[in-house]
N, C-alpha and C. Protein backbone atom coordinates (compact mmCIF):
# COMPACT_ATOMS: atom_id res chain seq x y z
N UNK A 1 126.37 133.21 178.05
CA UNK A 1 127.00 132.87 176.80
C UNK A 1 127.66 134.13 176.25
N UNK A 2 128.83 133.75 175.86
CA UNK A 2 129.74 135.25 175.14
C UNK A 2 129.12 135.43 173.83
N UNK A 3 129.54 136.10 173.57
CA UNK A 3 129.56 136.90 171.81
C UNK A 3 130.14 135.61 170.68
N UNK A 4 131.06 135.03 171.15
CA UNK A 4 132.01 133.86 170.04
C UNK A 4 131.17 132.92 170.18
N UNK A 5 130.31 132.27 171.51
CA UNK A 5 129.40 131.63 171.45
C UNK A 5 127.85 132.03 171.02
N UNK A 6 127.67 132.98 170.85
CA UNK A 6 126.48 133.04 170.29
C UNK A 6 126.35 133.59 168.67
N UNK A 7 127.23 133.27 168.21
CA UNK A 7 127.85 133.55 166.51
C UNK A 7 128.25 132.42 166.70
N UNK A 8 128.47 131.18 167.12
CA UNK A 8 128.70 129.81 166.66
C UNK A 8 126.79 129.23 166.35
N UNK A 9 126.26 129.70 167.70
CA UNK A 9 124.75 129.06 167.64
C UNK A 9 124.04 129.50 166.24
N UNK A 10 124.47 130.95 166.11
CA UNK A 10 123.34 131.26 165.18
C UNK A 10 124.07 130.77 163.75
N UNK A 11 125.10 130.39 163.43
CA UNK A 11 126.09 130.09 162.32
C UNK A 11 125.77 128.67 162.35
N UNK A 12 125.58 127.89 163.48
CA UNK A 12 124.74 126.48 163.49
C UNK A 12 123.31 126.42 162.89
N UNK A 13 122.78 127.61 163.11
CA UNK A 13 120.95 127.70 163.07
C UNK A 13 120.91 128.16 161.48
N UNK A 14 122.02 128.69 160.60
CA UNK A 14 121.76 128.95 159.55
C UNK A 14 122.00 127.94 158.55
N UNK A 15 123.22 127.20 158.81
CA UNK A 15 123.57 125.92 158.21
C UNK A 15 122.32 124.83 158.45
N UNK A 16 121.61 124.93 159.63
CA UNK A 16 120.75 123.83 159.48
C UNK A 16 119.50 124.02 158.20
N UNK A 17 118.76 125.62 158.27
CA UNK A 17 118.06 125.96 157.64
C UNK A 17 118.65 125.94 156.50
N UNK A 18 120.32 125.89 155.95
CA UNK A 18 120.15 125.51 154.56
C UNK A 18 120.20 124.16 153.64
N UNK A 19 121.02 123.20 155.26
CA UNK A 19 120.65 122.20 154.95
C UNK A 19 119.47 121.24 154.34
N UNK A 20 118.35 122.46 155.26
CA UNK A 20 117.07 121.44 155.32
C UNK A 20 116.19 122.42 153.82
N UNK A 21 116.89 123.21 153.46
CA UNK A 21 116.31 124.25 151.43
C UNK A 21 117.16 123.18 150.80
N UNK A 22 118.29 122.74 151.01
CA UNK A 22 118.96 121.46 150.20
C UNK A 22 118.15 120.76 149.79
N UNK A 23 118.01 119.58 151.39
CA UNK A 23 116.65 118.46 151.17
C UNK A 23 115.66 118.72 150.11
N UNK A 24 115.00 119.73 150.55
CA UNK A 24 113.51 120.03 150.31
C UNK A 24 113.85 120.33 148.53
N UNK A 25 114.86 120.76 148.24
CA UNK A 25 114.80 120.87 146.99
C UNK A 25 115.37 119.62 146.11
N UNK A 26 115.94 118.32 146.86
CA UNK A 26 116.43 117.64 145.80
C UNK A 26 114.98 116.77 146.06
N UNK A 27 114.57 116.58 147.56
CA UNK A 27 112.88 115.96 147.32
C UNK A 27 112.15 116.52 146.05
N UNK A 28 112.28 117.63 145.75
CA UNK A 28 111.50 118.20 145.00
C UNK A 28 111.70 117.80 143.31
N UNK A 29 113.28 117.85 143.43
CA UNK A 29 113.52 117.57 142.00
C UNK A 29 113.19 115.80 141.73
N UNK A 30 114.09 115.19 142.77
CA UNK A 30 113.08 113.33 142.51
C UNK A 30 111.73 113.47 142.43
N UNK A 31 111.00 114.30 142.90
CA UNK A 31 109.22 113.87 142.76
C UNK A 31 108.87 114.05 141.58
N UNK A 32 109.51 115.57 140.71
CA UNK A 32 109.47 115.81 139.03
C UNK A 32 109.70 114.74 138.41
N UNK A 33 110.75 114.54 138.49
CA UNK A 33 111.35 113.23 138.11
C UNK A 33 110.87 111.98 137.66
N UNK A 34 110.20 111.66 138.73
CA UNK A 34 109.36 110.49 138.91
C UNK A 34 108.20 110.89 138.38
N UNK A 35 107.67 111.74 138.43
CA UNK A 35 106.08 112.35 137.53
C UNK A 35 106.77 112.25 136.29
N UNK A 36 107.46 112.62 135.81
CA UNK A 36 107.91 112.73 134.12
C UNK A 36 108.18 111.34 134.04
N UNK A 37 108.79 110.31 134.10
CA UNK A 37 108.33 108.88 134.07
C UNK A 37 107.42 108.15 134.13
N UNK A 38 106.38 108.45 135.56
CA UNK A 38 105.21 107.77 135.19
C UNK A 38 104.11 108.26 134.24
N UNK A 39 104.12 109.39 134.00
CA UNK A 39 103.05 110.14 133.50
C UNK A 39 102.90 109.73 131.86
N UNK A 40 101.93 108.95 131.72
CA UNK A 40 101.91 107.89 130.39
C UNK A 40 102.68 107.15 130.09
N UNK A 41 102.71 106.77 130.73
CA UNK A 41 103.89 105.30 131.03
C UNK A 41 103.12 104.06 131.11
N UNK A 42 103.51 102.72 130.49
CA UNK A 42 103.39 101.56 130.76
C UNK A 42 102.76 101.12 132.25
N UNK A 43 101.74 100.24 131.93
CA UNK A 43 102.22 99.74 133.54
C UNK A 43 103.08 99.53 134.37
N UNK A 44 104.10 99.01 133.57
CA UNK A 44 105.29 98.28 134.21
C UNK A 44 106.11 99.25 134.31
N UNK A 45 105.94 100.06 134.13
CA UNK A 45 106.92 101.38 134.39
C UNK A 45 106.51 101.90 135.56
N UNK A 46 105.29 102.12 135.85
CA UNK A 46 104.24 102.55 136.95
C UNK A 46 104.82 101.71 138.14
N UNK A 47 104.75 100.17 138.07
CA UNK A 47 104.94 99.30 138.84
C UNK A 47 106.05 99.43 139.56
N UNK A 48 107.19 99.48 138.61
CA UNK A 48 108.68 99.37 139.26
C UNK A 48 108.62 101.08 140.07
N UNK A 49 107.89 101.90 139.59
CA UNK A 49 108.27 103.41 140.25
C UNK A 49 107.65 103.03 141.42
N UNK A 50 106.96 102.22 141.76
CA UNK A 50 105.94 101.84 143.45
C UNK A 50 107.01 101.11 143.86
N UNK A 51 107.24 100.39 143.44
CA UNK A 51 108.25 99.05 143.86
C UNK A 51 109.09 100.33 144.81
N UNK A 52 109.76 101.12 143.72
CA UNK A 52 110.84 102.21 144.16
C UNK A 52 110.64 102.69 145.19
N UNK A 53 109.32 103.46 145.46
CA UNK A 53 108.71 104.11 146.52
C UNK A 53 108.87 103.38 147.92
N UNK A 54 108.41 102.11 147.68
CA UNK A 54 108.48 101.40 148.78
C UNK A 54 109.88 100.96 149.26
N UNK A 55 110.36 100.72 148.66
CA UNK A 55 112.35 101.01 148.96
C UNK A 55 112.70 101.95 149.68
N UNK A 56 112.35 103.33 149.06
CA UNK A 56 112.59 104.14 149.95
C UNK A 56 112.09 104.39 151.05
N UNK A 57 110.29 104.30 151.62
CA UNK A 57 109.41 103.79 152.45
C UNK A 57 110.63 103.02 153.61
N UNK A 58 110.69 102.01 153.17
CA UNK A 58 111.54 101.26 153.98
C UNK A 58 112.68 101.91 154.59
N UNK A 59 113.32 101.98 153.58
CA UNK A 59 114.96 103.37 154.11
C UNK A 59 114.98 104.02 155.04
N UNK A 60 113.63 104.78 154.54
CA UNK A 60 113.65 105.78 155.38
C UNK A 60 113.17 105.48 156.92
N UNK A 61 112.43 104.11 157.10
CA UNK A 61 111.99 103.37 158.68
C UNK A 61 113.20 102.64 159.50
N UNK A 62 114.36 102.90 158.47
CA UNK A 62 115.34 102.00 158.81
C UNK A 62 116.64 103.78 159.06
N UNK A 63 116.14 104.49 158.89
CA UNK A 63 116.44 105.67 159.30
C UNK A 63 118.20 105.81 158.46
N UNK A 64 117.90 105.27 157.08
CA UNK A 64 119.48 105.31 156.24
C UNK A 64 118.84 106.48 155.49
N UNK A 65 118.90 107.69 155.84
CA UNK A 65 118.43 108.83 154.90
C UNK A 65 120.00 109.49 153.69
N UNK A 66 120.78 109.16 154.38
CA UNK A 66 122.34 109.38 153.55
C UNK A 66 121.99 108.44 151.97
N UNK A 67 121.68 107.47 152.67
CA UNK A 67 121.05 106.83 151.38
C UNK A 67 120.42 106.61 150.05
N UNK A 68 118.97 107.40 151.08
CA UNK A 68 117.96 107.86 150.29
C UNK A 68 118.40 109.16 149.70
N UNK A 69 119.56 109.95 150.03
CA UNK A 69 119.76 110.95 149.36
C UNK A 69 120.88 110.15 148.38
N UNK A 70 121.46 109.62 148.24
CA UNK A 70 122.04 109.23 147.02
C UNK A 70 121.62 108.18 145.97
N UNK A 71 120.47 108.07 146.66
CA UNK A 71 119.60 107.15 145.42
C UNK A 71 118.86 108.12 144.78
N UNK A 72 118.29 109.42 144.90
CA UNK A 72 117.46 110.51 144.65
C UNK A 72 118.86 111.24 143.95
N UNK A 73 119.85 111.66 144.54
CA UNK A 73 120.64 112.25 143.60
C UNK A 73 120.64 111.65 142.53
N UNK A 74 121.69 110.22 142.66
CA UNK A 74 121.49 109.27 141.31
C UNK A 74 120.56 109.68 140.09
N UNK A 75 119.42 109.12 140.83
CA UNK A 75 118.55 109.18 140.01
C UNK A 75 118.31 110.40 139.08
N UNK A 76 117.94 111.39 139.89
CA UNK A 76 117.71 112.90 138.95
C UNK A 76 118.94 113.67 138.48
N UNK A 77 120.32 112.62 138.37
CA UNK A 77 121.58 112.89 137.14
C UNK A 77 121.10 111.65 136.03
N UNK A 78 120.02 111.52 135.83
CA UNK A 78 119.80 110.54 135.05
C UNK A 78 120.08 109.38 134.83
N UNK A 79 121.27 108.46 135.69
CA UNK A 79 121.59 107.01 136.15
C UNK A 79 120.51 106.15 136.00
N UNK A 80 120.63 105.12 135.73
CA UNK A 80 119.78 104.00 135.22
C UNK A 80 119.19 103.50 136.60
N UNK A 81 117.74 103.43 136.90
CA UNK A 81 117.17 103.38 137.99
C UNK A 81 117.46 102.18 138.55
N UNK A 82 117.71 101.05 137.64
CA UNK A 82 117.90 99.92 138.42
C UNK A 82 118.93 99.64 138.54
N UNK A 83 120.03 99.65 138.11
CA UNK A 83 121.11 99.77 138.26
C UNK A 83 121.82 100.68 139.58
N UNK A 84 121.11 102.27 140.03
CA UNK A 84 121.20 102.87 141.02
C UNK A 84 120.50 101.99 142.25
N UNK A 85 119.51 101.47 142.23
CA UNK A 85 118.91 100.79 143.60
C UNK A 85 119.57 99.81 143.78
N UNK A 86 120.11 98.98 142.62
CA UNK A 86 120.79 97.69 143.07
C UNK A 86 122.04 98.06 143.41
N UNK A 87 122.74 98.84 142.78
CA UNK A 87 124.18 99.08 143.65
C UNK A 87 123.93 99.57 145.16
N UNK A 88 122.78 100.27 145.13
CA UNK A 88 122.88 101.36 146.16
C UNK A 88 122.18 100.04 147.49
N UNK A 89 121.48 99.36 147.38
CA UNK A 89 120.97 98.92 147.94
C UNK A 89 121.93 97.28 148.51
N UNK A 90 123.10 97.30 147.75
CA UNK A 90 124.13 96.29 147.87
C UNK A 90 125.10 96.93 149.61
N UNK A 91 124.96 98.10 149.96
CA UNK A 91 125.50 98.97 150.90
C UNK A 91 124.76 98.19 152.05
N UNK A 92 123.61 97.85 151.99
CA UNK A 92 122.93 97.69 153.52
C UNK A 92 123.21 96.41 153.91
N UNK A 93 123.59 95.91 154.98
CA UNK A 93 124.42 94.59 155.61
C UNK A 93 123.06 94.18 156.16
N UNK A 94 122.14 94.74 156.64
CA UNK A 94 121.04 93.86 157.77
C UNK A 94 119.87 94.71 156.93
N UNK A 95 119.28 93.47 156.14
CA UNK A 95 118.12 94.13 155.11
C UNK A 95 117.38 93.34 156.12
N UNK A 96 115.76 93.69 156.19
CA UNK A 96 114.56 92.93 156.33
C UNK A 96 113.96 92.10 155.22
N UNK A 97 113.04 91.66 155.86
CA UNK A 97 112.42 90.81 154.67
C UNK A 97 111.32 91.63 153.88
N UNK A 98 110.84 92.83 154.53
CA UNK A 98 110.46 93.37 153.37
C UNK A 98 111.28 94.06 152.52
N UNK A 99 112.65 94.50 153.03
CA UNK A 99 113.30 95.34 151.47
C UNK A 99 113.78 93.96 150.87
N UNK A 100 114.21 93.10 150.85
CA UNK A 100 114.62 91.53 150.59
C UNK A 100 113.79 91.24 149.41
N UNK A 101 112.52 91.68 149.65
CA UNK A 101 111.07 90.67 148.50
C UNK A 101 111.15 92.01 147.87
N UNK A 102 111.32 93.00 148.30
CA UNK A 102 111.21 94.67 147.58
C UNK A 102 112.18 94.35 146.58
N UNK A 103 113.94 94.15 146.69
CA UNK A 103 114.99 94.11 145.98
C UNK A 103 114.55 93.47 144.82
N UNK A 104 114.33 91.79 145.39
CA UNK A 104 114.07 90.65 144.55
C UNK A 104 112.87 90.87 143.76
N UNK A 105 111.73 91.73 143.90
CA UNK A 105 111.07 92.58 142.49
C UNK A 105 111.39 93.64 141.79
N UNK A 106 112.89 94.15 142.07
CA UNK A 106 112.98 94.96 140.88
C UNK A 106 113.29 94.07 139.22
């Protein structure tokens, strides 16, 4: 391997590692997020944030992570949670029947 190729690899290996401080930090900011909502909250506030969980649960088995990152962005710009899952969740053409009964309880 030349010199131009091995300054592409390592220019690949740095973009991935910042890709993956991206992730890890908008995971980080939805989990706040979601603690500052449930944390003395209603049941039903509690409820729909599981409901949520399991949405994403799903997403993420269905391997739409582009997704799950723009339902987590959404969300922690402050967008109306149900309003973000139901648009966002209007995108997927071949739902299962568990995100299906998931949707139909928000």
């Amino acid at each position: 391997m030349n010199l131009v190729g091995i300054q592409k690899l390592i220019g690949q290996k740095i973009q991935l590692k910042e890709n993956n401080k991206m992730e890890r930090e908008l995971d980080y900011a939805y989990k706040i997020f979601v603690f500052e909502q449930i944390h003395n909250a209603t049941a039903s506030v509690k409820k729909r944030w599981i409901i949520y969980d399991s949405i994403l649960g799903v997403l993420n088995d269905m391997r739409e992570m582009e997704l799950i990152d723009e339902i987590k962005y959404r969300i922690t710009d402050n967008e109306n949670d149900v309003k973000v899952f139901k648009s966002s969740l209007k995108k997927i053409k071949n739902k299962n029947d568990t995100l299906n009964l998931l949707i139909n309880s928000i």
